[in-house]
N, C-alpha and C. Protein backbone atom coordinates (compact mmCIF):
# COMPACT_ATOMS: atom_id res chain seq x y z
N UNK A 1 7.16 4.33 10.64
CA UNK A 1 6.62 5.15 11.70
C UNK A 1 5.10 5.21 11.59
N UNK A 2 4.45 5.12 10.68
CA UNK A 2 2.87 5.25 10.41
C UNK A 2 2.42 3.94 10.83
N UNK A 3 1.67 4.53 11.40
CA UNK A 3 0.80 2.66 12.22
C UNK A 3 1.39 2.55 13.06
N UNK A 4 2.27 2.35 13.67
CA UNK A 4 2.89 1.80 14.38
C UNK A 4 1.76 2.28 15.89
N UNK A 5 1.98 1.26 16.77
CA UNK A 5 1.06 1.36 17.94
C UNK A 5 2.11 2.04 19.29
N UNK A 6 3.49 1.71 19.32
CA UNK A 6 4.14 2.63 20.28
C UNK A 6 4.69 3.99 19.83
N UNK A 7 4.24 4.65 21.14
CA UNK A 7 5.30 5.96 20.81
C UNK A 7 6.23 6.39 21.12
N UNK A 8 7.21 5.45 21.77
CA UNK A 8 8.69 5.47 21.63
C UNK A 8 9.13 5.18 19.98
N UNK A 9 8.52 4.01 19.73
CA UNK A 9 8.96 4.17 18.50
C UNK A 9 8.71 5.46 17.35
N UNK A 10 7.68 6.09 17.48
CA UNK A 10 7.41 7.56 16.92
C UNK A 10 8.36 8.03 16.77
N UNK A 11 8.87 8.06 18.52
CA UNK A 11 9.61 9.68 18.56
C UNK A 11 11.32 9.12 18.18
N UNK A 12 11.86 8.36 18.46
CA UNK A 12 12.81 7.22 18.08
C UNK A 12 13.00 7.58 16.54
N UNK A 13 12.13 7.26 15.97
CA UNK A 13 11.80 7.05 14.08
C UNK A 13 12.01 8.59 13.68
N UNK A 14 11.42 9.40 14.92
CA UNK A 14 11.38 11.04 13.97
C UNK A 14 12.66 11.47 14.50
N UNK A 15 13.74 11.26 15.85
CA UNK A 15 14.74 11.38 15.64
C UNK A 15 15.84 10.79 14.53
N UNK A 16 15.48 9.72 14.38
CA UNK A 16 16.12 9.23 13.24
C UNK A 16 16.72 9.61 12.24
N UNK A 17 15.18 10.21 11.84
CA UNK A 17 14.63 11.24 10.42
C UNK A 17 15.37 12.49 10.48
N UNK A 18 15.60 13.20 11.97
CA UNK A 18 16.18 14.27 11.72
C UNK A 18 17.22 13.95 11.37
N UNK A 19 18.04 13.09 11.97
CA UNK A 19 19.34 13.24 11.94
C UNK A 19 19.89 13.31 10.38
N UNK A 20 19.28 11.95 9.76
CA UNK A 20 19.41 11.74 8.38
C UNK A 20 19.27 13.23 7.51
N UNK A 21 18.32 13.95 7.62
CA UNK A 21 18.00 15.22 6.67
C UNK A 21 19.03 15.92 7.24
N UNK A 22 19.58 16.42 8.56
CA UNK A 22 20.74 16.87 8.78
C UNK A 22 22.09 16.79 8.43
N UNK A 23 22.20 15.08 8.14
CA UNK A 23 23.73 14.81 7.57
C UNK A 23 23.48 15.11 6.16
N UNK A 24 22.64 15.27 5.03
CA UNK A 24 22.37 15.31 3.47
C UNK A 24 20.95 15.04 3.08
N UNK A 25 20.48 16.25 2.90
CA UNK A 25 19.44 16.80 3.14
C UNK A 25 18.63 16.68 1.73
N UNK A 26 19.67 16.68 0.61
CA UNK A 26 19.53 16.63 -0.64
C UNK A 26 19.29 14.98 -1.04
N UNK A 27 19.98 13.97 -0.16
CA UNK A 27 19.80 12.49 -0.07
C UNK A 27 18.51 12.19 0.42
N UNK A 28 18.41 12.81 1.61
CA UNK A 28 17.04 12.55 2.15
C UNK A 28 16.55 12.81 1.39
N UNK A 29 16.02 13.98 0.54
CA UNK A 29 14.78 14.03 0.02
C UNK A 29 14.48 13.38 -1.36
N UNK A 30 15.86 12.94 -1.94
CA UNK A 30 15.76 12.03 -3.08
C UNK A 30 15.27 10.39 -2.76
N UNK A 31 15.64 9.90 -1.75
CA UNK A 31 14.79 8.74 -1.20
C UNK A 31 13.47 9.08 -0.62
N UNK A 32 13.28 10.12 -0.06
CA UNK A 32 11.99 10.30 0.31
C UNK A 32 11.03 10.25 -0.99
N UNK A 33 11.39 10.51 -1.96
CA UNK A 33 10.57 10.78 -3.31
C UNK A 33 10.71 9.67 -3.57
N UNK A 34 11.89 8.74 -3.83
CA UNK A 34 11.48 7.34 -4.44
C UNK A 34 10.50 6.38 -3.43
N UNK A 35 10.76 6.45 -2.23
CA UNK A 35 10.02 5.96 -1.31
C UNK A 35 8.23 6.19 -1.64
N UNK A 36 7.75 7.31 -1.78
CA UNK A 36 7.10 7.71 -2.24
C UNK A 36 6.15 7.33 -3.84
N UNK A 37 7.18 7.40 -4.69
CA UNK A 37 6.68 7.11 -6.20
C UNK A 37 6.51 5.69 -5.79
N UNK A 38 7.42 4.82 -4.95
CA UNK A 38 7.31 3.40 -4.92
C UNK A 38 5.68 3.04 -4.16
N UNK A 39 5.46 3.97 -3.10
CA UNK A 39 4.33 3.65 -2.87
C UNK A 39 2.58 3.80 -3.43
N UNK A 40 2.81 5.01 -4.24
CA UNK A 40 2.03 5.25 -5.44
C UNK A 40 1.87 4.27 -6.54
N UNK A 41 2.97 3.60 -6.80
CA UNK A 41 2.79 2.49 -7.91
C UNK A 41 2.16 1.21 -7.31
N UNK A 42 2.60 1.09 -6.01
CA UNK A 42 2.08 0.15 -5.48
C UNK A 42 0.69 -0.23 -5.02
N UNK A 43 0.19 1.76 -4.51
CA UNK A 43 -1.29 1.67 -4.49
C UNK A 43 -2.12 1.44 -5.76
N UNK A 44 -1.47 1.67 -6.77
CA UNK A 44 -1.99 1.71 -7.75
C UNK A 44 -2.17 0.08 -8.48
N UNK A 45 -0.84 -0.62 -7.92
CA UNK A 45 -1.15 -2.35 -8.62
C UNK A 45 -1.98 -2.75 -7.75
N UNK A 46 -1.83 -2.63 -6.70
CA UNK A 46 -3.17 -2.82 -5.76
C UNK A 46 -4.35 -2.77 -6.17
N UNK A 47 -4.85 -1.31 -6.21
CA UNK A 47 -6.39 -1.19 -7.30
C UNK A 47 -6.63 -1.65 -8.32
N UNK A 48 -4.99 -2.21 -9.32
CA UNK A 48 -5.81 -2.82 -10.03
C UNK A 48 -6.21 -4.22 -10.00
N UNK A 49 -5.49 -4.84 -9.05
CA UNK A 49 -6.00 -6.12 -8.88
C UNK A 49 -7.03 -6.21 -8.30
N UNK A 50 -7.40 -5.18 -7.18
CA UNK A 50 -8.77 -5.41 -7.02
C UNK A 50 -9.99 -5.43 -7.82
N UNK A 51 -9.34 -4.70 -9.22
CA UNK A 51 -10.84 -4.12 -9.92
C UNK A 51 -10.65 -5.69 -10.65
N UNK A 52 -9.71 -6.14 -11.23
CA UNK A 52 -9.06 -7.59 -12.07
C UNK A 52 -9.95 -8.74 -11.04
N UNK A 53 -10.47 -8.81 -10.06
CA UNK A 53 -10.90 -9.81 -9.00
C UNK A 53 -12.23 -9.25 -8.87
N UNK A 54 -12.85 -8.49 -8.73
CA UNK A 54 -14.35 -7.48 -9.21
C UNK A 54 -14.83 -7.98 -10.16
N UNK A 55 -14.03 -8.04 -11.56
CA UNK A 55 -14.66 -8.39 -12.61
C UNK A 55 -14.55 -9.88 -12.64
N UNK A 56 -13.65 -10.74 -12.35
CA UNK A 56 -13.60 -12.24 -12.35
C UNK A 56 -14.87 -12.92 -11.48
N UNK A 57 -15.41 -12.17 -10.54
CA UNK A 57 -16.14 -12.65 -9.65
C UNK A 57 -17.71 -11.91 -10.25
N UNK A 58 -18.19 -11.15 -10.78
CA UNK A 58 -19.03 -10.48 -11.66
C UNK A 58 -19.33 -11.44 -12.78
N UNK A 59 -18.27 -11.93 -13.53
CA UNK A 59 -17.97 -13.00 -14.49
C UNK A 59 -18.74 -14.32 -14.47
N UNK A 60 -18.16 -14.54 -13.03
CA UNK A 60 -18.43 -15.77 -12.40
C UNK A 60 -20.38 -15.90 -12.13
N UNK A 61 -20.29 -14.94 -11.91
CA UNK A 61 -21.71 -14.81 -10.67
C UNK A 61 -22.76 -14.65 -12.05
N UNK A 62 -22.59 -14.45 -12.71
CA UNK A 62 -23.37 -13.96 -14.02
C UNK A 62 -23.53 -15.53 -15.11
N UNK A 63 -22.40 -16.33 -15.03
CA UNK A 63 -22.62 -17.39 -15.67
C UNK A 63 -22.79 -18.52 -14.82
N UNK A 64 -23.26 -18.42 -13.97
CA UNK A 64 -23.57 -19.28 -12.59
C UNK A 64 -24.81 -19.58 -12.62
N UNK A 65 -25.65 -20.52 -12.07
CA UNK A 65 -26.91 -21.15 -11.24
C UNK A 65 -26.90 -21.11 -10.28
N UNK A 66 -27.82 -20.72 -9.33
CA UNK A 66 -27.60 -20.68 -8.03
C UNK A 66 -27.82 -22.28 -7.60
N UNK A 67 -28.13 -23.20 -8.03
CA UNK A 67 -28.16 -24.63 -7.90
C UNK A 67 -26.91 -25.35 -8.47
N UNK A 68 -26.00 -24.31 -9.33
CA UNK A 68 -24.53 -25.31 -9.77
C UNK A 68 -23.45 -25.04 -8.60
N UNK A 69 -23.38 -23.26 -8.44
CA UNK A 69 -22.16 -23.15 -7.76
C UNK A 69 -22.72 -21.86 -7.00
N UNK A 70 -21.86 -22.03 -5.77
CA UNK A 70 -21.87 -20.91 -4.55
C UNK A 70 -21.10 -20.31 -4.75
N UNK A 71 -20.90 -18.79 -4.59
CA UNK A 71 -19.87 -17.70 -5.07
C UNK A 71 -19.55 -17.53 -3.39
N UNK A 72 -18.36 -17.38 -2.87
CA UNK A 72 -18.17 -16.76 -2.16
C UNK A 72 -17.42 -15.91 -1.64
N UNK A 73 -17.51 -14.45 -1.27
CA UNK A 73 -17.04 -13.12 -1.17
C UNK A 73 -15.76 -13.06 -0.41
């Protein structure tokens, strides 16, 4: 539902949602949390590959000539 550019699909997605917390409410919110932790870990391998590609390119740019090799961003 986030991002998404229509809002049929919104309102579609948040009926959905109700229904689900209505039939087991205690289910819903146990996937909502893993859903959740899953996306936290994920922001998190994320950052670190970015910082892992920061320093490779820092690396790079530092033992470089600007007459051997072109770095590019």
């Amino acid at each position: 539902m986030q991002g998404h550019w229509n809002q049929a699909v919104h309102g579609l997605t948040s009926n959905v949602r109700k229904m689900f917390l209505d039939m087991d409410s205690d289910l819903f919110e146990e996937c909502q949390q893993q859903f959740l932790e899953k996306e936290a870990k994920a922001k998190a391998q994320e950052e670190r590959r970015q910082l892992a590609w920061r320093r490779l390119e820092a690396a790079v740019a530092a033992k470089s000539s600007a007459e051997d090799m072109v770095l590019v961003s």
